[in-house]
Structure formats: structure tokens, C-alpha cells
N, C-alpha and C. Protein backbone atom coordinates (compact mmCIF):
# COMPACT_ATOMS: atom_id res chain seq x y z
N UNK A 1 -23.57 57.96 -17.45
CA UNK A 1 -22.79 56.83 -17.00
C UNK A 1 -23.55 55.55 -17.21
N UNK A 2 -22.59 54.33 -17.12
CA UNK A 2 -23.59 53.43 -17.35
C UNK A 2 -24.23 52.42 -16.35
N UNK A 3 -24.89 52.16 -16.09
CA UNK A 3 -25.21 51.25 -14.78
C UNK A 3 -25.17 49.69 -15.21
N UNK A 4 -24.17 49.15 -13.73
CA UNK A 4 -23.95 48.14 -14.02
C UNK A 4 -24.89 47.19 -12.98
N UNK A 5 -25.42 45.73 -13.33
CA UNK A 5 -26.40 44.85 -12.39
C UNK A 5 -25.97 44.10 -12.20
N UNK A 6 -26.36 43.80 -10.99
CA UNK A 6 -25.39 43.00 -10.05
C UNK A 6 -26.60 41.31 -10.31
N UNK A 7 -25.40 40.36 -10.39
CA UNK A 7 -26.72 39.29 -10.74
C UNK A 7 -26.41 38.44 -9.15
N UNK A 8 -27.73 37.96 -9.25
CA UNK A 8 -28.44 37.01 -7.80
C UNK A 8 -27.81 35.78 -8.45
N UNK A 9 -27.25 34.96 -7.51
CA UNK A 9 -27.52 33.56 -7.72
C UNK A 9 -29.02 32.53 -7.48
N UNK A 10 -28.90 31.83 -8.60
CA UNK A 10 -30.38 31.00 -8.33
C UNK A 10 -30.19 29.71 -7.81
N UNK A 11 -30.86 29.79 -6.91
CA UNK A 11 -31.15 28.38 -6.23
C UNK A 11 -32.02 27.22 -6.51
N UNK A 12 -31.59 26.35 -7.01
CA UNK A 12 -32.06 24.88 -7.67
C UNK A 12 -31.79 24.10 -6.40
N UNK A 13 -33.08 23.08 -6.86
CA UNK A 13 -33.32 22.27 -5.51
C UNK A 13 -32.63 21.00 -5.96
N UNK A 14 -31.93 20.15 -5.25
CA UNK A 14 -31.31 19.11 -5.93
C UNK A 14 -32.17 18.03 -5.74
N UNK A 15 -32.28 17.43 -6.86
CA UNK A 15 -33.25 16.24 -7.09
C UNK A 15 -33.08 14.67 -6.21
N UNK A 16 -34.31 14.25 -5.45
CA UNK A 16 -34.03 13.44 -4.92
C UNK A 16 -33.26 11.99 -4.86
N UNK A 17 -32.86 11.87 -3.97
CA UNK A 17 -31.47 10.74 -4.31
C UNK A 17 -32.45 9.38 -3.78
N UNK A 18 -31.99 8.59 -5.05
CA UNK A 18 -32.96 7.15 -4.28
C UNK A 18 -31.61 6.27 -3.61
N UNK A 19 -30.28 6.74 -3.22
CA UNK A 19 -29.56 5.91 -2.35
C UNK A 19 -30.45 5.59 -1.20
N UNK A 20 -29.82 4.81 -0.62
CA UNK A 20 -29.91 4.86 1.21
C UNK A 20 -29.06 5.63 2.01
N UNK A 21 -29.38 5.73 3.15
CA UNK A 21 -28.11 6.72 4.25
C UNK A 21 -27.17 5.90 4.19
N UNK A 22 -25.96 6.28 4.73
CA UNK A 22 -25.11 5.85 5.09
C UNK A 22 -25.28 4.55 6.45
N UNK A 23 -25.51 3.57 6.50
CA UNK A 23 -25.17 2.59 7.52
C UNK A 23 -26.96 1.94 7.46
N UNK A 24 -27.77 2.12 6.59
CA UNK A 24 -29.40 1.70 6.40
C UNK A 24 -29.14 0.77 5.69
N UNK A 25 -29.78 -0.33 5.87
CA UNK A 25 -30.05 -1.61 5.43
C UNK A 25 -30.11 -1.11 3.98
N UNK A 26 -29.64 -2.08 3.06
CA UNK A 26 -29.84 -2.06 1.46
C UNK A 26 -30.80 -2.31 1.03
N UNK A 27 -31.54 -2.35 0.14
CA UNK A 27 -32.92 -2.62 -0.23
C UNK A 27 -32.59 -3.96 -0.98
N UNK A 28 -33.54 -4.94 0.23
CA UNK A 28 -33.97 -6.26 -0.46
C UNK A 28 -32.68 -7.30 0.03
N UNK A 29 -31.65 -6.85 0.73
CA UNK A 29 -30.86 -7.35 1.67
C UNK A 29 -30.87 -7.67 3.06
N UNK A 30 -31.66 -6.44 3.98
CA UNK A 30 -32.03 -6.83 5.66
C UNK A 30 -30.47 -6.70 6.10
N UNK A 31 -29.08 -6.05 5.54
CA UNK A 31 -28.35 -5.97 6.69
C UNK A 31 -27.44 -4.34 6.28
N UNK A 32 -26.60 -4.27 6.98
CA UNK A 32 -26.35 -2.67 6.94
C UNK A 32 -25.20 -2.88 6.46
N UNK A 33 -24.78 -1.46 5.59
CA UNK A 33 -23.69 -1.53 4.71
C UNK A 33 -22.80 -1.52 4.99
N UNK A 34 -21.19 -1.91 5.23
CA UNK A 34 -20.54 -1.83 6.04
C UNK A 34 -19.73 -0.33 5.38
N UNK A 35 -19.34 0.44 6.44
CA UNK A 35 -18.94 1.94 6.08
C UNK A 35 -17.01 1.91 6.39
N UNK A 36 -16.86 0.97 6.45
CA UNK A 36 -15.32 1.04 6.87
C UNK A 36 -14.78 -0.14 6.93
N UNK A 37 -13.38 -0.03 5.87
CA UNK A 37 -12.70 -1.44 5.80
C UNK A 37 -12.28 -2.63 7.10
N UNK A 38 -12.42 -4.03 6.69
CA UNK A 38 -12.00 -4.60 8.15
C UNK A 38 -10.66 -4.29 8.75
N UNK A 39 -10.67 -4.96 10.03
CA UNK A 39 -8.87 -4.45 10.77
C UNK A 39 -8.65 -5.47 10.18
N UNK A 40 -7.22 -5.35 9.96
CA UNK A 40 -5.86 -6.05 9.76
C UNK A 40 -5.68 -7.19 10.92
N UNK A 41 -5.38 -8.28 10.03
CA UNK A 41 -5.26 -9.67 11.64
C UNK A 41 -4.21 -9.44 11.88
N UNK A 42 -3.87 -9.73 12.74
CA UNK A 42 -2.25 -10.03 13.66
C UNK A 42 -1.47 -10.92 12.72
N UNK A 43 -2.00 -11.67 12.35
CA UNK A 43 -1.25 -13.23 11.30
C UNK A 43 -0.25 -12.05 9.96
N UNK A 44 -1.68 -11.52 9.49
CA UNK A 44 -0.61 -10.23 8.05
C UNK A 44 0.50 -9.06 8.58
N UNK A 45 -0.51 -8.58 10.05
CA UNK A 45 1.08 -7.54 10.62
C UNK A 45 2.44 -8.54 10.75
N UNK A 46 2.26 -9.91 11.34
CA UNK A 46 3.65 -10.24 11.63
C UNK A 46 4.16 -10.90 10.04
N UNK A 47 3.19 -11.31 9.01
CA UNK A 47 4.09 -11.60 8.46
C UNK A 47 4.59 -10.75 7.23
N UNK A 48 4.11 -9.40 7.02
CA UNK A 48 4.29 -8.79 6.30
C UNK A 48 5.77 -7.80 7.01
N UNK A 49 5.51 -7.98 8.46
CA UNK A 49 7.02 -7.50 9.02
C UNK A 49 8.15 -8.25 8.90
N UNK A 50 8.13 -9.76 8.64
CA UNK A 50 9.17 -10.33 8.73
C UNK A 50 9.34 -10.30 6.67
N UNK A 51 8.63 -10.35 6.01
CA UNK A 51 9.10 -10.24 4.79
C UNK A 51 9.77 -9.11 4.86
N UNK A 52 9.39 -8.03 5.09
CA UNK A 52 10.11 -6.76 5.60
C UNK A 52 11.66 -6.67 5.91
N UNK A 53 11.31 -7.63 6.86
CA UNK A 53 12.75 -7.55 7.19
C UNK A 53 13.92 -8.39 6.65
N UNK A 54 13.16 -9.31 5.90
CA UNK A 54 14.39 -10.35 5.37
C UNK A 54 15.27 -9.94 4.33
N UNK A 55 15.06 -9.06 3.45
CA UNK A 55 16.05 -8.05 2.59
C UNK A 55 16.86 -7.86 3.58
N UNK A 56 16.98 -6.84 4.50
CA UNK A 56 18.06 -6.20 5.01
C UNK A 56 18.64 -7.04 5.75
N UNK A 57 18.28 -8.18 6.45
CA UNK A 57 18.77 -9.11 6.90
C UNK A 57 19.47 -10.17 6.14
N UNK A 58 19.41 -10.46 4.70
CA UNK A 58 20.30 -10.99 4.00
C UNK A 58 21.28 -10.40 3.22
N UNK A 59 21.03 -9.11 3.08
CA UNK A 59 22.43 -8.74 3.08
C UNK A 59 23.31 -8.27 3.78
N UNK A 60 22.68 -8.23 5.12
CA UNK A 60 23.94 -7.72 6.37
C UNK A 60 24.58 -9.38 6.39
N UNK A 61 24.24 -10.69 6.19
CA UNK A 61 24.77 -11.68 6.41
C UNK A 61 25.34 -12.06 5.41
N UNK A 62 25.17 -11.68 4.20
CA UNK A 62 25.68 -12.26 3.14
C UNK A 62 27.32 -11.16 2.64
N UNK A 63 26.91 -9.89 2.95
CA UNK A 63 27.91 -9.16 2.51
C UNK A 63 29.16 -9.55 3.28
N UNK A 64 29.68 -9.72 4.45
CA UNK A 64 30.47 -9.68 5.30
C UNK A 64 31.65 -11.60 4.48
N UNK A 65 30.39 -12.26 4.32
CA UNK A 65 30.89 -13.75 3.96
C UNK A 65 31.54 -13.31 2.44
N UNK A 66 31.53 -12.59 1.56
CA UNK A 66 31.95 -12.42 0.46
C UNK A 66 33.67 -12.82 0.62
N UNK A 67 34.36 -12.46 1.27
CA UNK A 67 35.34 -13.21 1.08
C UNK A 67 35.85 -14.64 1.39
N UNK A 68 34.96 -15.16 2.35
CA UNK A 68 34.90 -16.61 2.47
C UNK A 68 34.53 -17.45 1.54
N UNK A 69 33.44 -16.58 0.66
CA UNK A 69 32.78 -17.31 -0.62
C UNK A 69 33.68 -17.44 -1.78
N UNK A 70 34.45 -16.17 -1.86
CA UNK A 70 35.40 -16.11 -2.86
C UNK A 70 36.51 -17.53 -2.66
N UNK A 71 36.54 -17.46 -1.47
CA UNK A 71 38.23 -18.10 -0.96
C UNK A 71 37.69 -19.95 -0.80
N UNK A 72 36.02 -20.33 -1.00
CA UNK A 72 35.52 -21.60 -0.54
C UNK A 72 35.59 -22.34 -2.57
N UNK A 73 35.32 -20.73 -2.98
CA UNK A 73 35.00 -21.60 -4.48
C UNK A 73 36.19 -21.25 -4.95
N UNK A 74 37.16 -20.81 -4.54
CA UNK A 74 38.33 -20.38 -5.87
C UNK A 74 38.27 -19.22 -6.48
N UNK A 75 37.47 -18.59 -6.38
CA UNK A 75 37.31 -17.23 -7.29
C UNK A 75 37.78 -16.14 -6.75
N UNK A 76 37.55 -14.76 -7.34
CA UNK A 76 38.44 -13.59 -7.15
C UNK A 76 37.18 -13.15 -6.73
N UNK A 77 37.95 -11.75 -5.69
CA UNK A 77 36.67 -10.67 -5.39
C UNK A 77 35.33 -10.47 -6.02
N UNK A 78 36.01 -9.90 -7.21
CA UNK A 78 35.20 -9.36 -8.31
C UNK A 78 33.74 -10.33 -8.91
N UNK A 79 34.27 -11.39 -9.04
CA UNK A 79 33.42 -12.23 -9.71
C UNK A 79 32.08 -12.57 -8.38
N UNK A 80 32.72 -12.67 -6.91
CA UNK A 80 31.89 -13.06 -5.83
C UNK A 80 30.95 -11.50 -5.84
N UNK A 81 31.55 -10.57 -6.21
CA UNK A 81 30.43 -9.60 -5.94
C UNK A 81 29.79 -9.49 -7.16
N UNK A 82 29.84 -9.91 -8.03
CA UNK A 82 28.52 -10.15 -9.08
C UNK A 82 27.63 -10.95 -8.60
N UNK A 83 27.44 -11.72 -7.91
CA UNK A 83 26.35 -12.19 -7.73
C UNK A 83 25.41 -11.43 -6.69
N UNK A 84 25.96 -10.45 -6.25
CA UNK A 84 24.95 -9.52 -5.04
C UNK A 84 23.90 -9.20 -6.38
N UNK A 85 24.62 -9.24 -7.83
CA UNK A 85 23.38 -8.83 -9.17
C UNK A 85 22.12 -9.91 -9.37
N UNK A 86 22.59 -11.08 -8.87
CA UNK A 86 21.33 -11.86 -8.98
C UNK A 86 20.45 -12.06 -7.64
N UNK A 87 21.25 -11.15 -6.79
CA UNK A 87 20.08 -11.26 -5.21
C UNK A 87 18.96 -10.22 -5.62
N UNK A 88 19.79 -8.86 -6.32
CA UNK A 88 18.52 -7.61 -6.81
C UNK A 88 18.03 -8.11 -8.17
């Protein structure tokens, strides 16, 4: 029969890293790295919510007026709802 050998894994030492740790002063800087993005100000949450919201809020106000718009300029349905094509 034939004999089969079982192979070892070899262990290699991994070569030293000239980084710094995580949160150790940088070399030739004196301050520590920062490990995590800044918070978010209050000023970008509110105004990135109200851009947010102004889509859906102009067309809940604008859709409903479509026949007033039609009936202020003279025009037919059809033509007043082409322009919902130049709001998208």
C-alpha cells in the first residue's frame, strides 16, 4: 500500500511593522491620530432634512393647483401636466 504524509504547516514570523499603534502620536508631529470621523453638527442634520423634504413637499402643493394653473393661463390639462417634466 502506499503511505500517504501528512504536511505541517510552517510558521513565518511576520516582519516588523514600522507603523505606530493605533491612537500614538505620529512621528515628528506630537499629536495623536484621530481614529474616528467627526460628529455631524446640528446646522447639516437640519439642513440636509429640510432639503429632504422639499421634493415631496412641492409636489403635494403643486399637484392639487394643476387645474387652477391650467384655468389661470388658458391651457388644457394636458399641456399643465407637462411641466411636472421640467420639475424632474
Amino acid at each position: 500500500m502506499r503511505e500517504t504524509k501528512t504536511l505541517q504547516p510552517r510558521c513565518v514570523k511576520a516582519p516588523p511593522s514600522s507603523a505606530p499603534a493605533p491612537g500614538a502620536p505620529a512621528s515628528g508631529l506630537g499629536r495623536p491620530i484621530p481614529t474616528r470621523p467627526r460628529d455631524a453638527s446640528a446646522g447639516l442634520v437640519v439642513t440636509l432634512s429640510a432639503l429632504t423634504a422639499f421634493g415631496p413637499f412641492s409636489i403635494d402643493t403643486y399637484l392639487p393647483a394643476l387645474p387652477a394653473i391650467a384655468d389661470s393661463f388658458g391651457g388644457n390639462a394636458g399641456a399643465v401636466q407637462l411641466t411636472l417634466s421640467a420639475f424632474f
